[in-house]
Every structure is written in structure tokens, then in C-alpha cells.
Protein backbone atom coordinates (compact mmCIF):
# COMPACT_ATOMS: atom_id res chain seq x y z
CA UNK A 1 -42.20 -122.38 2.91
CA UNK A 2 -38.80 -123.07 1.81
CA UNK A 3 -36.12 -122.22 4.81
CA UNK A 4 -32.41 -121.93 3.45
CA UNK A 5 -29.56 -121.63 5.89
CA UNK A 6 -26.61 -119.74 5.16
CA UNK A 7 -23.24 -118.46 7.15
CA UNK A 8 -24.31 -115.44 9.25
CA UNK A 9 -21.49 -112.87 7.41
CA UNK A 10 -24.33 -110.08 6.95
CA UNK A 11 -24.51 -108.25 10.09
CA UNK A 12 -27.85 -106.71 9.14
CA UNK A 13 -29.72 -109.71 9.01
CA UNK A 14 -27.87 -111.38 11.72
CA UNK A 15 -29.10 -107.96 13.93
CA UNK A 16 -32.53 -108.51 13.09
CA UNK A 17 -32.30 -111.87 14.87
CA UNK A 18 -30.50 -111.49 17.85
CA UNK A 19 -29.86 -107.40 18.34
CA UNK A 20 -31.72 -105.62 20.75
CA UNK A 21 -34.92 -103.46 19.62
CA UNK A 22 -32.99 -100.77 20.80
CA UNK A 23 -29.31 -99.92 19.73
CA UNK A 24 -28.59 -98.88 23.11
CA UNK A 25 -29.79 -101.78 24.81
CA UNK A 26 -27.18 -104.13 26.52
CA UNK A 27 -28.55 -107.72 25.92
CA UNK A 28 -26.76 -110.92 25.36
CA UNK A 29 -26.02 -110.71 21.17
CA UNK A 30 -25.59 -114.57 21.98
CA UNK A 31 -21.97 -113.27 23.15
CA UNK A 32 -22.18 -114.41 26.55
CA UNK A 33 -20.46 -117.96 25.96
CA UNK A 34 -18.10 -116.36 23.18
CA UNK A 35 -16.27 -114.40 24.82
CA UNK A 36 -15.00 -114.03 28.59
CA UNK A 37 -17.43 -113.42 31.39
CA UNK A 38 -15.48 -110.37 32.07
CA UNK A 39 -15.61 -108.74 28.63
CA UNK A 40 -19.07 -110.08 28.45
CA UNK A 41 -20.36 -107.92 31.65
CA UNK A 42 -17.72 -104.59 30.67
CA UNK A 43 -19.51 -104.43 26.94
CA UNK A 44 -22.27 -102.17 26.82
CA UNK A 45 -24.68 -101.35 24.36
CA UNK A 46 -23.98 -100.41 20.87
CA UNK A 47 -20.34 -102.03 21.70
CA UNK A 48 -21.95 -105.60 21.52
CA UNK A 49 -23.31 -104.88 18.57
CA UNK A 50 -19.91 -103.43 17.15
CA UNK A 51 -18.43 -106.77 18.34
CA UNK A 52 -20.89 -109.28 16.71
CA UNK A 53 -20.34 -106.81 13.41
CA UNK A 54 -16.92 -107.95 13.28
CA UNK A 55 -17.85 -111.72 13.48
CA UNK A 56 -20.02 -111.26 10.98
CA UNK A 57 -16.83 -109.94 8.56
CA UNK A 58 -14.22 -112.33 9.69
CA UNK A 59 -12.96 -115.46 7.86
CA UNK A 60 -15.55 -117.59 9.44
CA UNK A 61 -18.75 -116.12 10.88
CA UNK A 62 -20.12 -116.73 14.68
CA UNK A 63 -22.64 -118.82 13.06
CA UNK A 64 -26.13 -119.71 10.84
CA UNK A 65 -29.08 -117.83 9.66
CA UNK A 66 -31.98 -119.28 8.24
CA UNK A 67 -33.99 -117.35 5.50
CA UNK A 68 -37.75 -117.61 4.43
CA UNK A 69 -36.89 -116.01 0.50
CA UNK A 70 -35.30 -113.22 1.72
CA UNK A 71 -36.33 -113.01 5.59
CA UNK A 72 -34.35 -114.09 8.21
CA UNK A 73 -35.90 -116.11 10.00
CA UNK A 74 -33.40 -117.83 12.80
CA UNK A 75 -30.40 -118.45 14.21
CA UNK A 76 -27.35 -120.75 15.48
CA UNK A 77 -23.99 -120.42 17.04
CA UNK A 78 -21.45 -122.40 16.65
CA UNK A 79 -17.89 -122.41 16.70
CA UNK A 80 -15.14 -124.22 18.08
CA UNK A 81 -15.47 -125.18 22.16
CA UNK A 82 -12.06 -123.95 21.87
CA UNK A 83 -13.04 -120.24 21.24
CA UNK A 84 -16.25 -120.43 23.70
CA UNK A 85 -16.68 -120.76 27.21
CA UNK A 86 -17.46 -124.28 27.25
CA UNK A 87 -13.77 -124.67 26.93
CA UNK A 88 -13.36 -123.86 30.43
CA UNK A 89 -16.80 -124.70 31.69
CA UNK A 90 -17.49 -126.51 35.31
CA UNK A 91 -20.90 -127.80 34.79
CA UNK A 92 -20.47 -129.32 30.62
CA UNK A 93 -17.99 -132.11 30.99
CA UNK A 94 -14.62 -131.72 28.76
CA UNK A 95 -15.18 -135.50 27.07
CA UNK A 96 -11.74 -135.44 25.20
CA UNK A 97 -9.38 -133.57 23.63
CA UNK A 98 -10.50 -133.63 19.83
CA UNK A 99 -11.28 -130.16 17.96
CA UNK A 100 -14.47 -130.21 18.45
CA UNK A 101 -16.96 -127.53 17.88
CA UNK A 102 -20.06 -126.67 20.30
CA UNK A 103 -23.90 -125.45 18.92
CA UNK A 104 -24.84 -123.66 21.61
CA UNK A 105 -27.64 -121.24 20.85
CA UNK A 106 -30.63 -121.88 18.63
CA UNK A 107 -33.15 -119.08 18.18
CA UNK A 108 -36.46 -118.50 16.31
CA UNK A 109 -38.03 -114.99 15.93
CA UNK A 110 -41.27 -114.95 17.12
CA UNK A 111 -44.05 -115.37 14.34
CA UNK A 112 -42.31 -118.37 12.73
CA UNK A 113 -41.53 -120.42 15.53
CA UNK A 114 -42.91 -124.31 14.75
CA UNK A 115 -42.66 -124.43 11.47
CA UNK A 116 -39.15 -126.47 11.96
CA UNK A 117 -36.84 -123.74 11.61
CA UNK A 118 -35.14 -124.99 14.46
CA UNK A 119 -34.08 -128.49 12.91
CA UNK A 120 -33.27 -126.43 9.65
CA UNK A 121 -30.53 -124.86 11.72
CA UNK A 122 -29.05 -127.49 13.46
CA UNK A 123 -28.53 -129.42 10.25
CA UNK A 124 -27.31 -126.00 8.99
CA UNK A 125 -24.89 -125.62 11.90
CA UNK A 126 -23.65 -129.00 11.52
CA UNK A 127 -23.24 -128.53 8.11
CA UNK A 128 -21.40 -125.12 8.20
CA UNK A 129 -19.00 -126.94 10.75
CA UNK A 130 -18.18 -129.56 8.34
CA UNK A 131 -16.91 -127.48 5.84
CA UNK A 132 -14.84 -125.97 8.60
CA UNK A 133 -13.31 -128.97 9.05
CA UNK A 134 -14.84 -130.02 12.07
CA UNK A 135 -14.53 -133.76 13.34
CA UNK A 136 -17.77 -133.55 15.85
CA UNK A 137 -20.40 -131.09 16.84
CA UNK A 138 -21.61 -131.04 20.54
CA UNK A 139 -24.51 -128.89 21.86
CA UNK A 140 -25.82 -128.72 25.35
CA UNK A 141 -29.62 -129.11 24.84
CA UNK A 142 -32.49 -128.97 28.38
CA UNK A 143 -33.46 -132.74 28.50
CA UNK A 144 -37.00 -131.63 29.06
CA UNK A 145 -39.14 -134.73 28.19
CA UNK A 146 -42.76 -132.93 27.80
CA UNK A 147 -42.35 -130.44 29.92
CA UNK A 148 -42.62 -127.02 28.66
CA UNK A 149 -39.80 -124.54 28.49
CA UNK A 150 -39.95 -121.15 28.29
CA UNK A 151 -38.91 -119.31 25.16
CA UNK A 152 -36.36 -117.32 26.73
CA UNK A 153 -34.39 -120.09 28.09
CA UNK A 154 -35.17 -122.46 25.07
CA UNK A 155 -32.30 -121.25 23.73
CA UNK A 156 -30.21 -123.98 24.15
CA UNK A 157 -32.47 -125.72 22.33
CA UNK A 158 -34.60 -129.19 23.10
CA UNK A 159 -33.10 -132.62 23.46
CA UNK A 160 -35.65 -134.67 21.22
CA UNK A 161 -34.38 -131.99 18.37
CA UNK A 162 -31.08 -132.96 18.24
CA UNK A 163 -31.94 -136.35 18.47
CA UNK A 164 -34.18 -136.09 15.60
CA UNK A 165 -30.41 -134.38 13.71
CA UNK A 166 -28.36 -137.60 14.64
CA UNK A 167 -27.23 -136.25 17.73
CA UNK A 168 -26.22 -138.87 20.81
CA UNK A 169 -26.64 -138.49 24.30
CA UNK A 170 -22.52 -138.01 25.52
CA UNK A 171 -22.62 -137.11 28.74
CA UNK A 172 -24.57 -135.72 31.38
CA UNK A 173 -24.31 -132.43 33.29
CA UNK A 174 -24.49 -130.66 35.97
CA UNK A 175 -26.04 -127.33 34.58
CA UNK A 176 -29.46 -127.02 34.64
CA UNK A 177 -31.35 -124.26 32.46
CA UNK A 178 -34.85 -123.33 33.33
CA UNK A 179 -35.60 -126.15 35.92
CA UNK A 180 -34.11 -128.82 33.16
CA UNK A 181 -30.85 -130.65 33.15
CA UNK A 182 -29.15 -129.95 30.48
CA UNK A 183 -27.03 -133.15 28.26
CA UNK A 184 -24.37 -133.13 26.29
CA UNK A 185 -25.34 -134.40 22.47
CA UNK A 186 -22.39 -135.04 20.01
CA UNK A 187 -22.79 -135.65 16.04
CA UNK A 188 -19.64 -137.36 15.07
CA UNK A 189 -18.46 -136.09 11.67
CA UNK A 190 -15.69 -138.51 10.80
């Protein structure tokens, strides 16, 4: 298996990843730290689809897919704290005041999940950062040791992971995600 990672400007492929099975479903579209908590619980349905659609087609896209040949296979968000809700978060310490942009989701469709997909798109993400010119990536990983997570809430992906991608422990939190604490890991760029 070859994985490939790639910007996420298709909005087909990036729907087969994180859309609902049904159009009319109103699920998270991995908007809910993009955009304001208020526009996040006012969208409905197709709308959040509509919304990511547009991502997809701007200048930079809302993030990475990974491919197996022509599958996709996984996704990753990232974009600049300054456009996410981690900007103005209470529970992820603000560390300074450098551009820096935040990985936040990390998701494997079921069927190919540990095969390492999910390191392929970190080092995608980071990589897709650094040609937008960022100086450091942070993500806000559950510092799980062994313990299991759920798949749900794995979403934020799994401290040893970003270690393993030459992420540092930062900071720690005070949010917790399924039962974990959650750290702040930064990849400095520079």
C-alpha cells in the first residue's frame, strides 16, 4: 500500500471522509473548531456540506486527504489558529503570538485504520503548512499512555503519534477529551 497525501480541494473525496451518510444529516464536517460556535449550532444539514464545498475551492483548502491509488482514505485539518477556535480557546493555552497554524482533527475511515494512515497525514499536514508559509504547527493530541480511546473521540489524534512526527510536548491543558488530558504538541518549522 502506497498512501499519498494531497490538499483536500476536491469536495467529493473530501465528502466521502468526513460527510454524513446522509445529505440531510447535521454532523460535525470537522467544522466545529472552524468556524464560530454560533454558526456552528445555526448550520444544518446540507448547509454544512455547502460550507466545507467552498473550502474545498478556495485559495487554500481546510486541509489533507490521504489516497490509497485513487481512494481516499483519511483526513486532517489544519489551518491557521488564527482562523479556528483555538484562537480564542479557554482550555488550549495561547503560548505566543507567532502565526502559527493548529492540526486539529485526524480521521481514518473505517476499514483502513492501522495501517499508518494517521502518521501519513500528520507529516502531510505539516507539510501542506509549510508551503503555506507556516513557522510552527501545534495540535492538541489525548495524552492517553495505553489506554484505549474510543474512535469517535480519537479524533484529535494520539500523543505518541505526534511524537513519532517530531512533535514536542508545549504545554499542558486543561481540556480533557474522552477521559484523557489533552497536550499541546508544536513542530517548529523555522
Amino acid at each position: 500500500m502506497s498512501i499519498e497525501v494531497r490538499p483536500a480541494s476536491d469536495f467529493a473525496d473530501t465528502a466521502a471522509v468526513i460527510g454524513p451518510k446522509s445529505p440531510t444529516a447535521t454532523v460535525c464536517w470537522c467544522l466545529s473548531h472552524r468556524i464560530p460556535a454560533k454558526l456552528d449550532h445555526a448550520m444544518r444539514g446540507p448547509e454544512r456540506g455547502a460550507y466545507v464545498a467552498e473550502l474545498c475551492a478556495g485559495a487554500v483548502p481546510p486541509g489533507v486527504l490521504a489516497y490509497d491509488g485513487d481512494e481516499p482514505v483519511g483526513w486532517a485539518a489544519v489551518a491557521p489558529r488564527a482562523d479556528t477556535s483555538y484562537a480564542r480557546s479557554r482550555t488550549i493555552p495561547h503560548l505566543d503570538d507567532l502565526p502559527v497554524w493548529s492540526l486539529w482533527c485526524v480521521r481514518v475511515r473505517p476499514g483502513h485504520r492501522k495501517q499508518g494512515i494517521s502518521h501519513a497525514l500528520i507529516t502531510g499536514a505539516v507539510e501542506f503548512a509549510r508551503a503555506h508559509g507556516a513557522p510552527v504547527v501545534e495540535a492538541y493530541p489525548v495524552d492517553n499512555g495505553d489506554a484505549r480511546v474510543d474512535t469517535t473521540m480519537a479524533y484529535a489524534g494520539l500523543r505518541r503519534n505526534f511524537e513519532r512526527a517530531g512533535f514536542v510536548h508545549a504545554a499542558d491543558t486543561t481540556s480533557v477529551l474522552a477521559g484523557h488530558p489533552r497536550v499541546l504538541m508544536r513542530r517548529d518549522l523555522r
